[in-house]
PDB file of N, CA and C in Angstrom:
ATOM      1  N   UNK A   1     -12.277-100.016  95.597  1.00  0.00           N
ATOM      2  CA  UNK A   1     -12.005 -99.189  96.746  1.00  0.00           C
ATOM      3  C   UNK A   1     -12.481 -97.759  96.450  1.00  0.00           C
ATOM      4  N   UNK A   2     -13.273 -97.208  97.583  1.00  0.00           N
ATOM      5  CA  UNK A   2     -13.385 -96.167  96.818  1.00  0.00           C
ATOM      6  C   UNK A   2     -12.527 -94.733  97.214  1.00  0.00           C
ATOM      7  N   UNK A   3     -12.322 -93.764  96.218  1.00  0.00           N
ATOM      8  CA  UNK A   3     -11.747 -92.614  96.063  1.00  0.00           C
ATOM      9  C   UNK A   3     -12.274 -91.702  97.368  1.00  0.00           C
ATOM     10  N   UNK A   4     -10.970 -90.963  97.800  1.00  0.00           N
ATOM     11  CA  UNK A   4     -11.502 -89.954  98.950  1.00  0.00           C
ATOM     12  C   UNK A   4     -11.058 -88.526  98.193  1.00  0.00           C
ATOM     13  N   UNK A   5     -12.256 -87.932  98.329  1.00  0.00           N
ATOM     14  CA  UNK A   5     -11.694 -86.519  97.341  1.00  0.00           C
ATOM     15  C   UNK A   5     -10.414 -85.861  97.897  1.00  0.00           C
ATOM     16  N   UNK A   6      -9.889 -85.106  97.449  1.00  0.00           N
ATOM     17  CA  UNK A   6      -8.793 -83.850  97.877  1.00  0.00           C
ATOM     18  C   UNK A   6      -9.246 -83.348  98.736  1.00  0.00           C
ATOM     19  N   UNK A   7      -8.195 -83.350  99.979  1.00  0.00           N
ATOM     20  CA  UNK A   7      -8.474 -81.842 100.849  1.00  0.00           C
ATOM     21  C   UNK A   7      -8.429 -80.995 100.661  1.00  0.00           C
ATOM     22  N   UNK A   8      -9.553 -80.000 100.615  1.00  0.00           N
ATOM     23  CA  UNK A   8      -9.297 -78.857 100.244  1.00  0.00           C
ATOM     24  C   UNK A   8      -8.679 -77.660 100.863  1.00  0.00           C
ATOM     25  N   UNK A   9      -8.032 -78.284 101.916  1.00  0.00           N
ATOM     26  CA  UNK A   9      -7.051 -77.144 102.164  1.00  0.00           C
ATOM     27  C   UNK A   9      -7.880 -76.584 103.734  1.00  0.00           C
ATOM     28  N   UNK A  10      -6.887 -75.801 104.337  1.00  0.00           N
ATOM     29  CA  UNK A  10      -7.457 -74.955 105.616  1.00  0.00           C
ATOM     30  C   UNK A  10      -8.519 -73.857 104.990  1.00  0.00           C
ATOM     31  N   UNK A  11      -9.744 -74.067 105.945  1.00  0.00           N
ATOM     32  CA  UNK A  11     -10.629 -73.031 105.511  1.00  0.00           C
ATOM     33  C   UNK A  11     -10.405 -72.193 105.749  1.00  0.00           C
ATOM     34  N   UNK A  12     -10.873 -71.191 104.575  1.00  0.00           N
ATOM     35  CA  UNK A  12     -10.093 -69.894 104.268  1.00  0.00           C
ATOM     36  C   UNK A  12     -12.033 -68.914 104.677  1.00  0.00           C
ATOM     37  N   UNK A  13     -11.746 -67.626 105.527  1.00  0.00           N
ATOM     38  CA  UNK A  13     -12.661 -66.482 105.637  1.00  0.00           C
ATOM     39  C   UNK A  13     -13.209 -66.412 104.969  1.00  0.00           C
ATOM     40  N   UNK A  14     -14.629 -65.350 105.034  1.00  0.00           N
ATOM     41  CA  UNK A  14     -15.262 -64.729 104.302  1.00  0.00           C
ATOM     42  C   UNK A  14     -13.974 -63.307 103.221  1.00  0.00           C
ATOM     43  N   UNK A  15     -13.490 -62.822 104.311  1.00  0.00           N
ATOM     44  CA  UNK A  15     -12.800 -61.798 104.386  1.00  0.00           C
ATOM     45  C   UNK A  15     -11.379 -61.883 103.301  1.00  0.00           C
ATOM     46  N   UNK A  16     -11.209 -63.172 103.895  1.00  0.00           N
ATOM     47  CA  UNK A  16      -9.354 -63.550 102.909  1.00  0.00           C
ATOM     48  C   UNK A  16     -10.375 -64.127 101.077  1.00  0.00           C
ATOM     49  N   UNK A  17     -11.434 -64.714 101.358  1.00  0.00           N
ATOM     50  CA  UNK A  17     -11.925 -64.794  99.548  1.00  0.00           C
ATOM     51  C   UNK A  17     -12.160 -64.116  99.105  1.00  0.00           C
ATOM     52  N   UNK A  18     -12.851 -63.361  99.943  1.00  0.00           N
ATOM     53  CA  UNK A  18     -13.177 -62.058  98.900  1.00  0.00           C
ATOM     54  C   UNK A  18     -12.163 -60.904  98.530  1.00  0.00           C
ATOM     55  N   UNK A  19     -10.867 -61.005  98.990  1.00  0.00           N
ATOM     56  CA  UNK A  19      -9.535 -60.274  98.809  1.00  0.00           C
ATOM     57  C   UNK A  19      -8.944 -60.990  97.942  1.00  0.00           C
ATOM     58  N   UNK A  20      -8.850 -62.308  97.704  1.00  0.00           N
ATOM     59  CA  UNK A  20      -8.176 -63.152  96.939  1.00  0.00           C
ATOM     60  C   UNK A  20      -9.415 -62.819  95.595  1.00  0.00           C
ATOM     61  N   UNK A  21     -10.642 -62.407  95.291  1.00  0.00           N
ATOM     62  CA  UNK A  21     -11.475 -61.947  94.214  1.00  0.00           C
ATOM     63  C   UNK A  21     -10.936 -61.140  93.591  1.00  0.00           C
ATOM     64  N   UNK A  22     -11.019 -59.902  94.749  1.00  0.00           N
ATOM     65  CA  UNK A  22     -10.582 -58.800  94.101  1.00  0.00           C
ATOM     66  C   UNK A  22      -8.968 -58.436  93.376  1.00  0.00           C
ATOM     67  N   UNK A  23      -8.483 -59.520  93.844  1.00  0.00           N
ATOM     68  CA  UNK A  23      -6.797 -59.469  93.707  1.00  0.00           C
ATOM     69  C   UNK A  23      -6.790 -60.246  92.178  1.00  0.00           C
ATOM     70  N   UNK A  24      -8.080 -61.043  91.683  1.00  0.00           N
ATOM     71  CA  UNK A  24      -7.548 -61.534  90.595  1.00  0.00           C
ATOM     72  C   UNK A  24      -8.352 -60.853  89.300  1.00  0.00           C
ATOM     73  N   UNK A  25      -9.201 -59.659  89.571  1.00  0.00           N
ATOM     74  CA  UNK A  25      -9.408 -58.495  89.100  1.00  0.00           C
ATOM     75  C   UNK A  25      -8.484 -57.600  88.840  1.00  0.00           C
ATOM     76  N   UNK A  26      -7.420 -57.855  89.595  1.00  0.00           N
ATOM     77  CA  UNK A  26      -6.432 -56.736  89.482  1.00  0.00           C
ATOM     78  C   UNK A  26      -5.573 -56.714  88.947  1.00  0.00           C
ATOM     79  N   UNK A  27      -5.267 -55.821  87.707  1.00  0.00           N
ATOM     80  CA  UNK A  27      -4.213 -56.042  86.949  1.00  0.00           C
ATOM     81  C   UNK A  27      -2.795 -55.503  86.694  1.00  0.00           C
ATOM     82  N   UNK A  28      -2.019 -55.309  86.360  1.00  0.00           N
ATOM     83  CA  UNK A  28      -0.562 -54.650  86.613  1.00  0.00           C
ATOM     84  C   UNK A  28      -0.522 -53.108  86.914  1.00  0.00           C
ATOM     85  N   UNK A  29      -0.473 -52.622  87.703  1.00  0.00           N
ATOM     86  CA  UNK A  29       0.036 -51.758  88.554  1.00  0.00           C
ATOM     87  C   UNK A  29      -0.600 -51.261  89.438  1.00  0.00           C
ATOM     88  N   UNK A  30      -2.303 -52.133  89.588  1.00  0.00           N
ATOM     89  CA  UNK A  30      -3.555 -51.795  90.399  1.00  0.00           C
ATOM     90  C   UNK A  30      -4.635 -51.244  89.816  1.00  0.00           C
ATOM     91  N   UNK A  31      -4.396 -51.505  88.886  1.00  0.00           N
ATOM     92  CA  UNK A  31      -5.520 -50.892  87.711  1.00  0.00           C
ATOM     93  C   UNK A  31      -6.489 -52.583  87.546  1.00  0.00           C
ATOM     94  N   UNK A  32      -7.795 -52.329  87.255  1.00  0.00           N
ATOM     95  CA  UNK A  32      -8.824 -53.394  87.180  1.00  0.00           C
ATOM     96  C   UNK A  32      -8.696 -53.890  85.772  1.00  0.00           C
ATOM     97  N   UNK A  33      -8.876 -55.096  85.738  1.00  0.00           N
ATOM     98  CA  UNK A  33      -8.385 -55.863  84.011  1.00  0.00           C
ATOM     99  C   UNK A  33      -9.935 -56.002  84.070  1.00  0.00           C
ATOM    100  N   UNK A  34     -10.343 -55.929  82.555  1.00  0.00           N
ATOM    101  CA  UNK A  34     -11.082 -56.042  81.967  1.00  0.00           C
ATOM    102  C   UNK A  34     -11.974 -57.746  81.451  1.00  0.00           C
ATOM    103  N   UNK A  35     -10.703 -58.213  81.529  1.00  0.00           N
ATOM    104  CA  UNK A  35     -10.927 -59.834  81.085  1.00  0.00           C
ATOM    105  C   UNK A  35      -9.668 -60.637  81.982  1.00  0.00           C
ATOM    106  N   UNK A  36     -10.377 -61.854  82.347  1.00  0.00           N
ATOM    107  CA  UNK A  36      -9.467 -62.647  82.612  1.00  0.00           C
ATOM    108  C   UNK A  36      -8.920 -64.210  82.027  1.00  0.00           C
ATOM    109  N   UNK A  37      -7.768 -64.544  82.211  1.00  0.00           N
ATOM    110  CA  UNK A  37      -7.599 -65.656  81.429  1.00  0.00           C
ATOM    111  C   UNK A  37      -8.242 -66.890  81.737  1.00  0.00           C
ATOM    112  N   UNK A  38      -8.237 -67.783  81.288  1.00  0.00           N
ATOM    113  CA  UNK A  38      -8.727 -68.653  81.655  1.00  0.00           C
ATOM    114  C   UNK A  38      -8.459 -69.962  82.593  1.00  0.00           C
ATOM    115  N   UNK A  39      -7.671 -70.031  83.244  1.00  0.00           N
ATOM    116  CA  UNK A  39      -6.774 -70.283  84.529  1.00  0.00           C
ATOM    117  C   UNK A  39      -7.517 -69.140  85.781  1.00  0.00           C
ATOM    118  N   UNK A  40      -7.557 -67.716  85.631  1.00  0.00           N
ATOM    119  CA  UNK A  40      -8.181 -66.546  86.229  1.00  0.00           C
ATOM    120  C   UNK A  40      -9.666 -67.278  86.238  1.00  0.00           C
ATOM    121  N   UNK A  41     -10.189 -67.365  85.300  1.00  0.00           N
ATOM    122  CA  UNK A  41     -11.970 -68.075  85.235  1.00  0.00           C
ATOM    123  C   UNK A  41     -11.939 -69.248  86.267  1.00  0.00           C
ATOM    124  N   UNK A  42     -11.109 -69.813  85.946  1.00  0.00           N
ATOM    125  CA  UNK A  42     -11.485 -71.436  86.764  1.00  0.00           C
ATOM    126  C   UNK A  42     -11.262 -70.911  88.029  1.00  0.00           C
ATOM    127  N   UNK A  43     -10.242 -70.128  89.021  1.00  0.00           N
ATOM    128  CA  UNK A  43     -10.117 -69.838  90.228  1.00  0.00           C
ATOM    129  C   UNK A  43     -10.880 -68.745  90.504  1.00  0.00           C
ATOM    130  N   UNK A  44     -11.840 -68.219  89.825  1.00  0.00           N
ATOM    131  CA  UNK A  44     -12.950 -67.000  89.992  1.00  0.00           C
ATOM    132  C   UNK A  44     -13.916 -67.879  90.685  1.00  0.00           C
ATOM    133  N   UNK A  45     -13.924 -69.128  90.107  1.00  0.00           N
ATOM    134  CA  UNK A  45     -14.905 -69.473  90.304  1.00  0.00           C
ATOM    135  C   UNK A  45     -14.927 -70.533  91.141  1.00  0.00           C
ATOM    136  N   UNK A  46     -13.682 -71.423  91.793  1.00  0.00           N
ATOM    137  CA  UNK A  46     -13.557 -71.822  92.504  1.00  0.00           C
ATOM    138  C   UNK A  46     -13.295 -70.869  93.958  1.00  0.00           C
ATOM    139  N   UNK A  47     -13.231 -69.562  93.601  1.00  0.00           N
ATOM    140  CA  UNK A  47     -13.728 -68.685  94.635  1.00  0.00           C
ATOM    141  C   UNK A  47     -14.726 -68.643  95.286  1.00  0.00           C
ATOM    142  N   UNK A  48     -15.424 -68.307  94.215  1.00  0.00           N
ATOM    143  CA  UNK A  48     -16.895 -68.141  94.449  1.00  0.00           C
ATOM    144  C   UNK A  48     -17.825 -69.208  95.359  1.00  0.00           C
ATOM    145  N   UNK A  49     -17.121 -70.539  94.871  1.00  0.00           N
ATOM    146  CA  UNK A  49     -18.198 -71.460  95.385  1.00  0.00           C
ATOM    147  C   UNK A  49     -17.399 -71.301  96.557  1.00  0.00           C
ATOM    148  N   UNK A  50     -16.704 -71.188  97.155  1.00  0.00           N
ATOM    149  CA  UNK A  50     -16.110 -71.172  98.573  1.00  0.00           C
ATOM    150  C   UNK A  50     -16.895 -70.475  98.966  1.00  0.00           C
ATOM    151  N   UNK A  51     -16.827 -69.211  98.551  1.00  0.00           N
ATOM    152  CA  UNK A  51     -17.464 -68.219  99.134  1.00  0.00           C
ATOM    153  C   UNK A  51     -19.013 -68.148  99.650  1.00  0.00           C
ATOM    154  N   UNK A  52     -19.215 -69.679  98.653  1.00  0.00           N
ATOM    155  CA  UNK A  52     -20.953 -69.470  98.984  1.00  0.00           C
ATOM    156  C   UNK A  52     -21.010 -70.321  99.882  1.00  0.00           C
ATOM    157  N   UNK A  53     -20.137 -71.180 100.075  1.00  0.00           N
ATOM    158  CA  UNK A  53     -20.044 -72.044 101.467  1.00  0.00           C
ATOM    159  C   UNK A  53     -19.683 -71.751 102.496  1.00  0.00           C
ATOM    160  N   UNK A  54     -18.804 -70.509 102.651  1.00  0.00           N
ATOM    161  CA  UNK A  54     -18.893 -70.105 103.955  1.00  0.00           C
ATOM    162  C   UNK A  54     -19.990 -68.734 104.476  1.00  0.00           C
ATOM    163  N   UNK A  55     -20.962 -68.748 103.333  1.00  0.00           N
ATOM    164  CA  UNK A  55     -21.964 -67.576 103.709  1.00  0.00           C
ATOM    165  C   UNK A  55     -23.059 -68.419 103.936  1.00  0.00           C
ATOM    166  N   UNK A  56     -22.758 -69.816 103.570  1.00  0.00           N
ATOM    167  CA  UNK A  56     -24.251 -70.847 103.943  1.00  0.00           C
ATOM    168  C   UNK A  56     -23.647 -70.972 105.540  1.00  0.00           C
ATOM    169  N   UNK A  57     -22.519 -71.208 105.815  1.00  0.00           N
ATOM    170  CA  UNK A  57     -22.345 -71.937 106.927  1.00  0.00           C
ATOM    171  C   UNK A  57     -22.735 -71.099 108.243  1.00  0.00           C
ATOM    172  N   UNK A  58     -22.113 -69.319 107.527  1.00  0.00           N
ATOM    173  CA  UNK A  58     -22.175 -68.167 108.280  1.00  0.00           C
ATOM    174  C   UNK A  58     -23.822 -68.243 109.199  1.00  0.00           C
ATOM    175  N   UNK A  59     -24.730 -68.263 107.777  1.00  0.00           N
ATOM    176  CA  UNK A  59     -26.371 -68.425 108.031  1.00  0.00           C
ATOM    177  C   UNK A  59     -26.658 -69.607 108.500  1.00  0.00           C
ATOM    178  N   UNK A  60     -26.278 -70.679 108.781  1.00  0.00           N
ATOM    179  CA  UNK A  60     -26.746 -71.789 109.788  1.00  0.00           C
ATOM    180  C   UNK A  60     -26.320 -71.347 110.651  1.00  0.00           C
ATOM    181  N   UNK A  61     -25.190 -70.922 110.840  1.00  0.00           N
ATOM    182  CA  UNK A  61     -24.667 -70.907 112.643  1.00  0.00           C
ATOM    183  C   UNK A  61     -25.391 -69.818 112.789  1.00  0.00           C
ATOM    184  N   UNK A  62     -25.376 -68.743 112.435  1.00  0.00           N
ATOM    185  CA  UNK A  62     -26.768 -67.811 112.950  1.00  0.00           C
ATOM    186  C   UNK A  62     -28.440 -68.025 113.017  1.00  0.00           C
ATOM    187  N   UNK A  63     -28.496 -68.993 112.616  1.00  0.00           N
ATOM    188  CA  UNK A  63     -29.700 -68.963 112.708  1.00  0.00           C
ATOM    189  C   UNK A  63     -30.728 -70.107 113.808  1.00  0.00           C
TER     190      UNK A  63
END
């Protein structure tokens, strides 16, 4: 039988990922951290690819 991936959830903005970026840049008291952990890496970057999917999707529907 085969496997149906995870939903990934309600699609989230251009606007709300890239706030959820900068928020995991940010380190205790609003000051920018230097490094992040590695839990921080894996959701940087499961950011990111969101992010590039809704700037592909942005550029099809415009175009």
């Amino acid at each position: 039988m085969p496997s149906t991936p995870p939903d990934p959830g309600p699609a989230r903005s251009a606007a709300e990922l890239n706030a959820a970026i900068r928020a995991l840049w940010m380190g205790p008291g609003g000051h920018p951290t230097l490094r992040l952990t590695d839990e921080q890496r894996e959701e940087y970057g499961r950011l990111l690819a969101a992010l590039r999917e809704v700037e592909r999707g942005d550029v099809t529907t415009a175009a």
